[in-house]
N, C-alpha and C. Protein backbone atom coordinates (compact mmCIF):
# COMPACT_ATOMS: atom_id res chain seq x y z
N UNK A 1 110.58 -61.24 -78.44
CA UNK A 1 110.49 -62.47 -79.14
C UNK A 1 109.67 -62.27 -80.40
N UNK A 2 110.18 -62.51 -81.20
CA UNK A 2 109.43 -62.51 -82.64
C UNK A 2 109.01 -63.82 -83.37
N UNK A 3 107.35 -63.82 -83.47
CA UNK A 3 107.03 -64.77 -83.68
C UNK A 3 106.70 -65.22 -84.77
N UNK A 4 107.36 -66.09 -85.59
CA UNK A 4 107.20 -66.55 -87.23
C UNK A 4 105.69 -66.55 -87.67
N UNK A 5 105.26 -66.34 -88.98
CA UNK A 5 104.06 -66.73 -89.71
C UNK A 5 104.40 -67.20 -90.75
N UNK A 6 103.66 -68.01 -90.77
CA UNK A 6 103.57 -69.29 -92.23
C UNK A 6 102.75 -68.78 -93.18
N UNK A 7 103.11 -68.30 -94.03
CA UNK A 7 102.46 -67.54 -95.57
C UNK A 7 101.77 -68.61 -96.42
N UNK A 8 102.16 -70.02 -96.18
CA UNK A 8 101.24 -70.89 -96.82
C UNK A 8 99.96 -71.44 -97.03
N UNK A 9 99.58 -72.44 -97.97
CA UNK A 9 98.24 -72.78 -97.79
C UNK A 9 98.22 -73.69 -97.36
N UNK A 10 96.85 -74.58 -96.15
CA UNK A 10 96.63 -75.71 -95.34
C UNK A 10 96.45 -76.56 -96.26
N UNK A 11 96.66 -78.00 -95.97
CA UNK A 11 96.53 -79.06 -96.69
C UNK A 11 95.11 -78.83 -97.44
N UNK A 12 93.82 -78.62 -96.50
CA UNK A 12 92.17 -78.36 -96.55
C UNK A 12 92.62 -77.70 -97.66
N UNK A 13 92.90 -76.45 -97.43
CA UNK A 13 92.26 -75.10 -98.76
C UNK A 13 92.99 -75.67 -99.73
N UNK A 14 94.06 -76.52 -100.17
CA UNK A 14 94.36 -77.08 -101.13
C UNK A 14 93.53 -77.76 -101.93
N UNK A 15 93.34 -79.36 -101.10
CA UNK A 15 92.20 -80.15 -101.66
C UNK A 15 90.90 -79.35 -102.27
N UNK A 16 90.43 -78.36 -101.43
CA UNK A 16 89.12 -77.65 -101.92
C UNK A 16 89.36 -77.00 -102.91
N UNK A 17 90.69 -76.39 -103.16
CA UNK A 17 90.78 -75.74 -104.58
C UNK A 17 90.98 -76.38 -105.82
N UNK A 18 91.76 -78.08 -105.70
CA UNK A 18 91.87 -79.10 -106.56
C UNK A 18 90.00 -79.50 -106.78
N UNK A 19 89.42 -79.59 -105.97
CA UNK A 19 87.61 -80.40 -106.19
C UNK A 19 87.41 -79.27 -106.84
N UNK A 20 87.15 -77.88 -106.58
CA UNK A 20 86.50 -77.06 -107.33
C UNK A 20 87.09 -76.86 -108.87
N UNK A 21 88.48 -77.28 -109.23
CA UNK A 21 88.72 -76.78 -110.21
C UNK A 21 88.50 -78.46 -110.97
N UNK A 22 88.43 -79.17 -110.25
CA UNK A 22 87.77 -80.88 -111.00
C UNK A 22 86.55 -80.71 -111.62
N UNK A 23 85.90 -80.12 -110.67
CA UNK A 23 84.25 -80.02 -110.77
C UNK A 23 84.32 -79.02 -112.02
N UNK A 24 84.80 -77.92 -112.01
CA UNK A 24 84.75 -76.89 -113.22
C UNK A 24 85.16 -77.48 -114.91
N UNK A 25 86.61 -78.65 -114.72
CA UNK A 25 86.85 -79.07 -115.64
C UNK A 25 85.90 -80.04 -115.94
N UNK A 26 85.37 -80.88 -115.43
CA UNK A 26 84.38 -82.11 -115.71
C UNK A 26 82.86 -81.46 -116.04
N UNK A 27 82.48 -80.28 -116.15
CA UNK A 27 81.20 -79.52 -116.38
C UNK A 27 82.04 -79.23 -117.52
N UNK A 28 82.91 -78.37 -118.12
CA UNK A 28 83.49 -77.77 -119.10
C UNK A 28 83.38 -78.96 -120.26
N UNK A 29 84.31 -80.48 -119.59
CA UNK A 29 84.65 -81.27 -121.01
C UNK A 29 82.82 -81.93 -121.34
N UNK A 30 81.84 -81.95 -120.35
CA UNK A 30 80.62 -82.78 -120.41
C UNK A 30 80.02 -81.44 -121.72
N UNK A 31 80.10 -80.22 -121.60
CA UNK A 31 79.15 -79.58 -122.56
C UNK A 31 80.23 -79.73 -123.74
N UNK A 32 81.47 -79.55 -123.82
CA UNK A 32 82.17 -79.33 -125.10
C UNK A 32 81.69 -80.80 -125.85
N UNK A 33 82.12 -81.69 -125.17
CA UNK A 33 81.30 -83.34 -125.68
C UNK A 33 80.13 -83.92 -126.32
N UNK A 34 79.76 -83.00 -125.45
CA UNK A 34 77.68 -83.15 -125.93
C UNK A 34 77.30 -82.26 -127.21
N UNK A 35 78.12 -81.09 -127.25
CA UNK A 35 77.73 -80.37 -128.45
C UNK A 35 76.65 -79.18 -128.59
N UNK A 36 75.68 -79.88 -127.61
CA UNK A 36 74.69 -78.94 -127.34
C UNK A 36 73.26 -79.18 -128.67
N UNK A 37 72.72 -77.62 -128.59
CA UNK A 37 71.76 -78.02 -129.47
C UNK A 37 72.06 -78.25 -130.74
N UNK A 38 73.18 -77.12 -131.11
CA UNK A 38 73.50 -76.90 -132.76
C UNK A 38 74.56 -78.35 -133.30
N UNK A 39 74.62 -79.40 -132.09
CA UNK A 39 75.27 -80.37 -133.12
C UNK A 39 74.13 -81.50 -133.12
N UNK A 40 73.33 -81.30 -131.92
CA UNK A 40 71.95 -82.19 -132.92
C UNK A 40 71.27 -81.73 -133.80
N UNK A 41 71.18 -80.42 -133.77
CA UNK A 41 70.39 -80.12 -135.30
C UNK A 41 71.41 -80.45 -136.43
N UNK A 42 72.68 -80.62 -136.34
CA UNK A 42 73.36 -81.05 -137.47
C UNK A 42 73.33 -82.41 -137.92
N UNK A 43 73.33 -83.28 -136.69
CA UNK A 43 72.90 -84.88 -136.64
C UNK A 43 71.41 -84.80 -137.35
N UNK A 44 70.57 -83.93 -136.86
CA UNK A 44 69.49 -84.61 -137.08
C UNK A 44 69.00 -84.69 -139.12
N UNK A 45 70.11 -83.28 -139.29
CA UNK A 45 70.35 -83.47 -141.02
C UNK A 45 71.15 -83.83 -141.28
N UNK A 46 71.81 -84.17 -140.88
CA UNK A 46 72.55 -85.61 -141.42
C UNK A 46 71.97 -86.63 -141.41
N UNK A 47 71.46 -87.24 -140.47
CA UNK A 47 70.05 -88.29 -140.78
C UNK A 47 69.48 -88.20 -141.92
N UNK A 48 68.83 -87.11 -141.71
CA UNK A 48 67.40 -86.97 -143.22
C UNK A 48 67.85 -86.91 -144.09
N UNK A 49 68.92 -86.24 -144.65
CA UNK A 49 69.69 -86.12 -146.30
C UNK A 49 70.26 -87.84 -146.65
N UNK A 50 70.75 -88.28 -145.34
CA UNK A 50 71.17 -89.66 -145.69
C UNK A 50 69.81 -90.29 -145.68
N UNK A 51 68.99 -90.32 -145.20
CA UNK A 51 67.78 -91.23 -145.48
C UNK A 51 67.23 -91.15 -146.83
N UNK A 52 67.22 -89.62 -147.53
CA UNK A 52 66.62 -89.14 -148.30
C UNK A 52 67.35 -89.79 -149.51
N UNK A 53 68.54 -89.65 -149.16
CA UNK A 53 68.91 -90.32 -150.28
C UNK A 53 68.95 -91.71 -150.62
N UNK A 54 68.68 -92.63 -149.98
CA UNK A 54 68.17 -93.96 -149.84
C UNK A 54 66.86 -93.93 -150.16
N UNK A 55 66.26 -93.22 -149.96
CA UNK A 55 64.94 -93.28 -150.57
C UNK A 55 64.51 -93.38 -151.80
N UNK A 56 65.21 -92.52 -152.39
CA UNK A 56 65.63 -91.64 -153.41
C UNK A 56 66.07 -92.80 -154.85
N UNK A 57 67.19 -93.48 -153.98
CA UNK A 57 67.73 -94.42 -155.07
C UNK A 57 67.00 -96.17 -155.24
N UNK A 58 66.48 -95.85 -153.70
CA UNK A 58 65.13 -97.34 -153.50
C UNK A 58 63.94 -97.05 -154.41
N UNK A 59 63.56 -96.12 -154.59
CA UNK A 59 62.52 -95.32 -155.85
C UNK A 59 62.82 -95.92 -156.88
N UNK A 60 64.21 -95.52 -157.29
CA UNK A 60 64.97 -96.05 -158.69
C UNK A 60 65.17 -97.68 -158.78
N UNK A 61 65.06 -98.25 -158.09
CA UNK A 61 65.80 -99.66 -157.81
C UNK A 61 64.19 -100.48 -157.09
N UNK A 62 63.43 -100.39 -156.76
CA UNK A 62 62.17 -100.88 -156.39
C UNK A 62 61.22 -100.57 -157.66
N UNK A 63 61.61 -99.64 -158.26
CA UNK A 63 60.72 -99.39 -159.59
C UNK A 63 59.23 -98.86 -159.04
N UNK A 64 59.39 -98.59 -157.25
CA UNK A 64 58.24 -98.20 -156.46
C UNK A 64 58.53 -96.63 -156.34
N UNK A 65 57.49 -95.72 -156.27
CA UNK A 65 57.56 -94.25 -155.68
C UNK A 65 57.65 -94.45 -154.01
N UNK A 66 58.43 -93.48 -153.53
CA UNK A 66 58.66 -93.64 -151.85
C UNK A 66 58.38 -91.76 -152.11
N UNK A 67 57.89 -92.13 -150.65
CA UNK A 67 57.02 -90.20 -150.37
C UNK A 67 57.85 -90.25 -148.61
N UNK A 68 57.60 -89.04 -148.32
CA UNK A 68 58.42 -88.58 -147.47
C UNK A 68 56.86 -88.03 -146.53
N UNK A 69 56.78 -88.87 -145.05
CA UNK A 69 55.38 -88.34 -144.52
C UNK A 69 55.77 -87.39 -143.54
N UNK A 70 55.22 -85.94 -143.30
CA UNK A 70 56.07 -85.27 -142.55
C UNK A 70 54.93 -84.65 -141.34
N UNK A 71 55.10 -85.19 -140.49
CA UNK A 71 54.17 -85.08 -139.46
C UNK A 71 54.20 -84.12 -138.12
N UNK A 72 54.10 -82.97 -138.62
CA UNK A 72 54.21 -81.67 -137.47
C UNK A 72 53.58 -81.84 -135.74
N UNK A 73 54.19 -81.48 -135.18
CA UNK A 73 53.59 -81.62 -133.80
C UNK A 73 52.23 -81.37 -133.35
N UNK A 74 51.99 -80.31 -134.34
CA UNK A 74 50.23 -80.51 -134.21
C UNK A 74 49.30 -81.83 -134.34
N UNK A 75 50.23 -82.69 -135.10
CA UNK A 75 48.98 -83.82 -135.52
C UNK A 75 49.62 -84.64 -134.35
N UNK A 76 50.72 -84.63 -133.65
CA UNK A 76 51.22 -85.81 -132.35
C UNK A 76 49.39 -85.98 -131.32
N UNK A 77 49.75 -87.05 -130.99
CA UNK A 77 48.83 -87.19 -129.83
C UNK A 77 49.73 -86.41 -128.40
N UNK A 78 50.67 -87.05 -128.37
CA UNK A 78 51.71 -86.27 -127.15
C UNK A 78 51.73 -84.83 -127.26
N UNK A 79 51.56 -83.76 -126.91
CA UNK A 79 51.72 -82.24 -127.04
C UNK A 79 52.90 -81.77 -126.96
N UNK A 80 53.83 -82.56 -125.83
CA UNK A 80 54.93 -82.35 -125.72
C UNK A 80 55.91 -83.02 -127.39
N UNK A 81 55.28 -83.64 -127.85
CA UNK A 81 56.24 -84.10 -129.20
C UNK A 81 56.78 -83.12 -130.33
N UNK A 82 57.20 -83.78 -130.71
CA UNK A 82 58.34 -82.61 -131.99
C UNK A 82 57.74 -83.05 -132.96
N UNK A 83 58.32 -82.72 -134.55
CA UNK A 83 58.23 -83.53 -135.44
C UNK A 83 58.32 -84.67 -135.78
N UNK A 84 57.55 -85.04 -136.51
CA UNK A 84 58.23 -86.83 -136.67
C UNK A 84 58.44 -87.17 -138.17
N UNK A 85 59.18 -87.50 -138.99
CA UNK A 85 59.25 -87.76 -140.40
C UNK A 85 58.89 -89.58 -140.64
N UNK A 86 58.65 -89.86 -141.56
CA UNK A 86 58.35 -91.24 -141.73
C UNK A 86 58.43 -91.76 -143.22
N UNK A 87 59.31 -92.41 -144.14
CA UNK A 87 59.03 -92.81 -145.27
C UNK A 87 58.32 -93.91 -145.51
N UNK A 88 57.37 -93.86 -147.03
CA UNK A 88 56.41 -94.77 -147.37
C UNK A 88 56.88 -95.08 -149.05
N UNK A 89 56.37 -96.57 -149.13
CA UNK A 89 56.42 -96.55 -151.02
C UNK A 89 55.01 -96.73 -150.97
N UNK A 90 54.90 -96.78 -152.52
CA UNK A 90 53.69 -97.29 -153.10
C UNK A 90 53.14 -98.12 -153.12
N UNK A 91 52.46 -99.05 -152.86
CA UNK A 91 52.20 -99.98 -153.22
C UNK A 91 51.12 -100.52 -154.22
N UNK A 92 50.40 -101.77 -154.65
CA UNK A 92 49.27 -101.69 -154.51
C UNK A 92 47.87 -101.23 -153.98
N UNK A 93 48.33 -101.50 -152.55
CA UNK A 93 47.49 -101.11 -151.41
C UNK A 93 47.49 -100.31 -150.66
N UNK A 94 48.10 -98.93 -151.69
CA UNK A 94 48.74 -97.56 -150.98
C UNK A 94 49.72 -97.58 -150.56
N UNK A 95 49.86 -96.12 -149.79
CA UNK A 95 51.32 -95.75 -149.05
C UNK A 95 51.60 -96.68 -148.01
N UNK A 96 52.34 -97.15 -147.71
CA UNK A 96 52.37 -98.07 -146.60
C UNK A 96 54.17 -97.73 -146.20
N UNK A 97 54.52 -97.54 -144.93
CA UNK A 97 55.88 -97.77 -143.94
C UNK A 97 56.62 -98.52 -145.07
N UNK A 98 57.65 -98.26 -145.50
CA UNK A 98 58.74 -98.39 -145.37
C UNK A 98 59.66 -98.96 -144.53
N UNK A 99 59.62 -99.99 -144.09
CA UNK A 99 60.52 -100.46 -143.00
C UNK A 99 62.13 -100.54 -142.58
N UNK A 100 62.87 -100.57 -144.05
CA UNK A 100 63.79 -100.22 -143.88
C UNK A 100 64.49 -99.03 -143.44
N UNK A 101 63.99 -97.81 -143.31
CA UNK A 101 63.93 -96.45 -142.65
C UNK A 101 62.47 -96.37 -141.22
N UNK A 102 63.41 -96.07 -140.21
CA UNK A 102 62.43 -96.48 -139.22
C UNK A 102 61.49 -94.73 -139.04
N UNK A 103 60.90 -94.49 -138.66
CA UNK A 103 60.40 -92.90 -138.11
C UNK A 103 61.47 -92.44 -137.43
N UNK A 104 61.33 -90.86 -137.76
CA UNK A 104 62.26 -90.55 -137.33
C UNK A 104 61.63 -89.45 -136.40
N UNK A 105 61.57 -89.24 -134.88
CA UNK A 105 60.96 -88.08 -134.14
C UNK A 105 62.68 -86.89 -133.84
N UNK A 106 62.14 -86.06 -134.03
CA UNK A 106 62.86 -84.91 -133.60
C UNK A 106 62.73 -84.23 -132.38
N UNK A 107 63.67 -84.05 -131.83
CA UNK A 107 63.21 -83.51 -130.03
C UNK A 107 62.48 -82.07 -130.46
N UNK A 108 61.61 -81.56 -129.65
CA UNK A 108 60.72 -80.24 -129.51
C UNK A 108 61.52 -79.33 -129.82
N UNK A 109 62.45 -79.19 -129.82
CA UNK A 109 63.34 -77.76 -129.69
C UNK A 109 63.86 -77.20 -131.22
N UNK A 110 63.55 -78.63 -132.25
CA UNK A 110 63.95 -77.88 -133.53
C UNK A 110 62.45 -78.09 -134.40
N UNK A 111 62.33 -76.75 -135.44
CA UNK A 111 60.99 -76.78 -135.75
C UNK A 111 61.69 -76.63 -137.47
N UNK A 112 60.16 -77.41 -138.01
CA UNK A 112 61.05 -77.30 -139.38
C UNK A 112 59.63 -76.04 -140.32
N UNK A 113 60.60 -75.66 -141.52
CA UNK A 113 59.64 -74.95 -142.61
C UNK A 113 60.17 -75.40 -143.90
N UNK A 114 58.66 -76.14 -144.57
CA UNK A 114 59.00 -76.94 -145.84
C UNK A 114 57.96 -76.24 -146.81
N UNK A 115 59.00 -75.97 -147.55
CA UNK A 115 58.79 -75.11 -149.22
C UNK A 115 58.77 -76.48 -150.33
N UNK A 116 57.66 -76.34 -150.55
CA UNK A 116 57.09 -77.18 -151.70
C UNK A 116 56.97 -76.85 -153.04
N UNK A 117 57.55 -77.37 -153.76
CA UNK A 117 57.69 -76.33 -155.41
C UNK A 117 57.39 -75.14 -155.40
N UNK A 118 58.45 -74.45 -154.75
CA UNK A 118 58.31 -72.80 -154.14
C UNK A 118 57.14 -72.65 -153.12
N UNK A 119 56.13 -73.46 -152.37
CA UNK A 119 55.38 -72.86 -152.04
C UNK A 119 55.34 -73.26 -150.20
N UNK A 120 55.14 -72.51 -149.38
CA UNK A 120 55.72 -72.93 -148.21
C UNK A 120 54.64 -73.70 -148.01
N UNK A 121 54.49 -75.26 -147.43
CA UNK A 121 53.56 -76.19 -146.82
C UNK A 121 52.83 -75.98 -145.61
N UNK A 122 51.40 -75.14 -145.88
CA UNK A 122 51.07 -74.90 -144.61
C UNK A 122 50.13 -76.56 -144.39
N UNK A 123 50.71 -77.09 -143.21
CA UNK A 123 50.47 -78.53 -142.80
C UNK A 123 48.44 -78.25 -142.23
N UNK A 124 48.40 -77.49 -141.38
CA UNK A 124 47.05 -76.95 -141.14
C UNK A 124 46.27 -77.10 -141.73
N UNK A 125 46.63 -76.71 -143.39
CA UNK A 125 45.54 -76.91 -144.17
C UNK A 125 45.29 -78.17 -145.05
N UNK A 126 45.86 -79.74 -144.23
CA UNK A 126 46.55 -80.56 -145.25
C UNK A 126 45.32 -81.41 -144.96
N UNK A 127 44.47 -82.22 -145.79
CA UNK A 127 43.42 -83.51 -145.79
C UNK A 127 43.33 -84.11 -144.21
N UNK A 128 42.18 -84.72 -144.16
CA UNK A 128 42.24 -85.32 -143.08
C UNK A 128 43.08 -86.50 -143.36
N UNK A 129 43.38 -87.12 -144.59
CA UNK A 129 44.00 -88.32 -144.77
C UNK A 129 45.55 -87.93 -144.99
N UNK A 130 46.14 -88.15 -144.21
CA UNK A 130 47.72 -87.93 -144.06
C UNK A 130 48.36 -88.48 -145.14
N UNK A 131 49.46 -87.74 -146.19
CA UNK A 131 50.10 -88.54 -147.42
C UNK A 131 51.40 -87.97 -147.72
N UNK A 132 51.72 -88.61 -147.91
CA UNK A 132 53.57 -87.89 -148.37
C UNK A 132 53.40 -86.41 -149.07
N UNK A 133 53.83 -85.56 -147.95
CA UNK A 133 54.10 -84.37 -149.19
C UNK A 133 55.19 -84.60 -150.03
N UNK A 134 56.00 -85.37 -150.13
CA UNK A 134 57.39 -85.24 -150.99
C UNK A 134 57.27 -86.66 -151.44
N UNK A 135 57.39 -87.11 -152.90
CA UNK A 135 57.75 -87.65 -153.55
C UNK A 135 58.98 -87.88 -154.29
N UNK A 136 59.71 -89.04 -154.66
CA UNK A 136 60.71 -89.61 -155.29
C UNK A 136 60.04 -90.74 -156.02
N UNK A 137 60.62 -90.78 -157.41
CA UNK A 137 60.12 -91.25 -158.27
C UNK A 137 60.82 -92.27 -158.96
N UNK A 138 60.54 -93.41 -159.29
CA UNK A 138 61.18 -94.70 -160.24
C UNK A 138 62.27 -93.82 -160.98
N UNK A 139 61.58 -93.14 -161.70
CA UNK A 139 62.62 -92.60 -163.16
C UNK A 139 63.71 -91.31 -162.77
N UNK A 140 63.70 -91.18 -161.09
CA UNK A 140 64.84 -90.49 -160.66
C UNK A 140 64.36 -89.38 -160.42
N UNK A 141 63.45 -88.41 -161.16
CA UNK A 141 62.41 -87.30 -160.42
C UNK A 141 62.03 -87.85 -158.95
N UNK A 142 62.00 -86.05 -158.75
CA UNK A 142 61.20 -86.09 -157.39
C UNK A 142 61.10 -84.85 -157.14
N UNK A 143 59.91 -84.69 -155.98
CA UNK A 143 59.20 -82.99 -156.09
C UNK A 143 60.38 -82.35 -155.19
N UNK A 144 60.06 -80.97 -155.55
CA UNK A 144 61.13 -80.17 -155.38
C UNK A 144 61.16 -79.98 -154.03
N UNK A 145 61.64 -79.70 -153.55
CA UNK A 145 61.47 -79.10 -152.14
C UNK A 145 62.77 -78.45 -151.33
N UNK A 146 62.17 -77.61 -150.15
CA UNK A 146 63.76 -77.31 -149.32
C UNK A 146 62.96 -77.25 -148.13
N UNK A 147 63.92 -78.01 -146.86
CA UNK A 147 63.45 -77.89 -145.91
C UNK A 147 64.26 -77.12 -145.01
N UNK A 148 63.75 -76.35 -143.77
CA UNK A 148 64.79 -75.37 -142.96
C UNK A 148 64.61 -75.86 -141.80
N UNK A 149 65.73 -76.11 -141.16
CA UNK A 149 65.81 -76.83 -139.64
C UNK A 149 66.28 -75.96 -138.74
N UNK A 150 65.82 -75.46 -137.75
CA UNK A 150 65.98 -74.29 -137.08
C UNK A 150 65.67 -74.98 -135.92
N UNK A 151 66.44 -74.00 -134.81
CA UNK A 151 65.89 -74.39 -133.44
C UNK A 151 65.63 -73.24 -132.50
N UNK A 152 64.34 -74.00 -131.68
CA UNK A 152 63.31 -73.17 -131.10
C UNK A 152 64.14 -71.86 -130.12
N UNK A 153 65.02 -71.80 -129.75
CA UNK A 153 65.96 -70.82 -128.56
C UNK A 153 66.33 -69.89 -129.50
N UNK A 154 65.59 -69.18 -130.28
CA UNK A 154 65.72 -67.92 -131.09
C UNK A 154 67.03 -67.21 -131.41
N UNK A 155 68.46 -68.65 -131.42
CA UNK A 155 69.26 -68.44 -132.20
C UNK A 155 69.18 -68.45 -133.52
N UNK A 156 69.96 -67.58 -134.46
CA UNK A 156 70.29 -68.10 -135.77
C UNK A 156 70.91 -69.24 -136.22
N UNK A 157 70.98 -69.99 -135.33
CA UNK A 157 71.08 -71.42 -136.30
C UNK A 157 69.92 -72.01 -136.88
N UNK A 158 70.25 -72.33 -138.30
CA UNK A 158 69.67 -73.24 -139.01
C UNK A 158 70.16 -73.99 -139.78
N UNK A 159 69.90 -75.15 -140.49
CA UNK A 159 70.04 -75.67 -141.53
C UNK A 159 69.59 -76.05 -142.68
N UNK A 160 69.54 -75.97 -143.68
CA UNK A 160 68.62 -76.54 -144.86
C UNK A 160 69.12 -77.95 -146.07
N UNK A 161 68.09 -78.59 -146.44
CA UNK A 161 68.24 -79.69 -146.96
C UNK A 161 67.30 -79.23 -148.26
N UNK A 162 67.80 -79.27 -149.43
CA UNK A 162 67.02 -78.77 -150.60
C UNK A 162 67.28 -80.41 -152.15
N UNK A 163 66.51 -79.53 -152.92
CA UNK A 163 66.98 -80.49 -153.71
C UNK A 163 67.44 -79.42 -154.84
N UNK A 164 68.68 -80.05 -155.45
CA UNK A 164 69.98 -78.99 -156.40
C UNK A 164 69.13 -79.07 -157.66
N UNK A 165 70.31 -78.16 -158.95
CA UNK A 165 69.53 -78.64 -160.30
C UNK A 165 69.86 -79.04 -160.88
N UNK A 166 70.53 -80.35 -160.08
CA UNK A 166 70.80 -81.76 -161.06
C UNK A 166 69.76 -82.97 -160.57
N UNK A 167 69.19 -82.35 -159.17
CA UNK A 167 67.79 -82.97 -159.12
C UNK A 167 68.16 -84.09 -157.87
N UNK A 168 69.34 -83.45 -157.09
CA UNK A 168 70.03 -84.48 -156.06
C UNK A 168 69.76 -83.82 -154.70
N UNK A 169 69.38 -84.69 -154.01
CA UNK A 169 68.65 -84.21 -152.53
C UNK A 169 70.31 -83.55 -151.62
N UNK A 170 70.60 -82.56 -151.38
CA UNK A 170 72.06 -81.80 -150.31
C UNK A 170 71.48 -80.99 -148.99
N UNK A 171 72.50 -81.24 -148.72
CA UNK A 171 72.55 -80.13 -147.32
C UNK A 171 73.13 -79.65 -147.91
N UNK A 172 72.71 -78.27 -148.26
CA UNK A 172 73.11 -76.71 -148.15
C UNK A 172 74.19 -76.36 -147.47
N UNK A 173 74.10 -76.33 -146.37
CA UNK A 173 75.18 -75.54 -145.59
C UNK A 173 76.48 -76.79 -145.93
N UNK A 174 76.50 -77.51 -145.70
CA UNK A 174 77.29 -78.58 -146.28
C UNK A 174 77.92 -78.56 -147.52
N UNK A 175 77.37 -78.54 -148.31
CA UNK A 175 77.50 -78.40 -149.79
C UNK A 175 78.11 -77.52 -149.92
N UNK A 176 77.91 -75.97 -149.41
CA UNK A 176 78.76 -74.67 -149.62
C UNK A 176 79.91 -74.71 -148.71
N UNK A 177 79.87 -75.42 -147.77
CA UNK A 177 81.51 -75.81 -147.00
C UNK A 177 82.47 -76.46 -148.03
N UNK A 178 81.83 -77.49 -148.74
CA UNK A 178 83.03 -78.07 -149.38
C UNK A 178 83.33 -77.27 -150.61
N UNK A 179 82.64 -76.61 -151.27
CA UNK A 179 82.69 -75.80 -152.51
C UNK A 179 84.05 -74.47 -151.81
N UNK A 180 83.41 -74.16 -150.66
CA UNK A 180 84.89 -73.39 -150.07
C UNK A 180 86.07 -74.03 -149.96
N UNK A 181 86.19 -75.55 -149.48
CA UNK A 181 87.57 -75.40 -149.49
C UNK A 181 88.11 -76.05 -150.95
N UNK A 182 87.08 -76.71 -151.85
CA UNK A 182 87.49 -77.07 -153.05
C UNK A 182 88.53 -75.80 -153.61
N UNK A 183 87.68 -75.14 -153.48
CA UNK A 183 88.36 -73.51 -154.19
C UNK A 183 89.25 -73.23 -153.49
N UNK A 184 89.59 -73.29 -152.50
CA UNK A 184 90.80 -72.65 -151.20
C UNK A 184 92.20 -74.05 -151.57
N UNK A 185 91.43 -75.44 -152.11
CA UNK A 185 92.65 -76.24 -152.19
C UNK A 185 93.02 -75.82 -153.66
N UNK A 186 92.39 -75.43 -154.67
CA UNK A 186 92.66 -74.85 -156.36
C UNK A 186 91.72 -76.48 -157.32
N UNK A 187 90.86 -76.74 -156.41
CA UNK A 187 90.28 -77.75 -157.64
C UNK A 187 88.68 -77.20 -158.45
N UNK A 188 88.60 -75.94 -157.94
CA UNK A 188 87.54 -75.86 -159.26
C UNK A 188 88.65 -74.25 -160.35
């Protein structure tokens, strides 16, 4: 008597191979979604160049100077904190918030380095009285600067936000994306 075998798979090892390959796809689409670190460091300059430039043109249009307060994790009370940026105008009665631009904190993981009319800003050595290193000015000046946004997991990603020499606050890496495909479509 010869007795048949069934070469197939049980209903069970089915289902378990459908959950495991659910579970694999739903981990897969959650990180492709999220982006990870390198698309918040891109958000997070995209923020600042768009703020900056509101600042920038509120300078011009308030007939007030607005400064850019840039507050390194050393000066946080929290240890665990990141950077925090904050714009101010002038006033009478000094620098004072800006309210229309709220603070802006940056999670711990991206650290910035700001070059001040060529000179890199060591914050360490800055007054006890905290003041805008970066200025924008009524008459459309404003101090030079480039900032580098990097993040702490000792990849090469970074980003930078400078000001050009027409005196207009860009993202860099941005700026040279579109200059590529300007040229790749034939418009310069």
């Amino acid at each position: 008597m010869v007795m048949s075998r069934h070469s197939g798979f049980t209903l069970l090892e089915i289902l378990i191979v459908m959950v495991v390959i659910a579970v694999a796809m739903g981990g897969a689409t959650l990180a492709i979604n999220s982006g990870g670190p390198e698309k918040e460091l891109k958000e997070v300059v995209e923020k600042f160049t768009a703020y900056a430039d509101h600042a920038g043109e509120m300078a011009v249009i308030s007939n007030e100077p607005m400064g850019l307060l840039l507050e390194p994790p050393g000066w946080q009370e929290n240890l665990d904190a990141g950077w925090r940026f904050r714009w101010q105008k002038l006033t009478y009665q000094g620098w004072v918030d800006y309210e229309k631009l709220p603070p802006v904190e940056l999670p711990p993981t991206i650290q910035l380095y700001v070059t001040i009319e060529g000179n890199l800003w060591e914050w360490e050595d800055a007054p006890k009285v905290k003041l805008p290193a970066i200025a924008f000015y009524p008459g459309g000046d404003m101090t030079q600067f480039e900032i580098e946004f990097t993040l702490n997991d000792f990849s090469d990603e970074s980003q930078h936000v400078a000001v050009n020499e027409w005196g207009e606050v860009i993202w860099v890496e941005q700026a040279e994306a579109m200059a590529e495909l300007d040229e790749e479509m034939g418009y310069q």
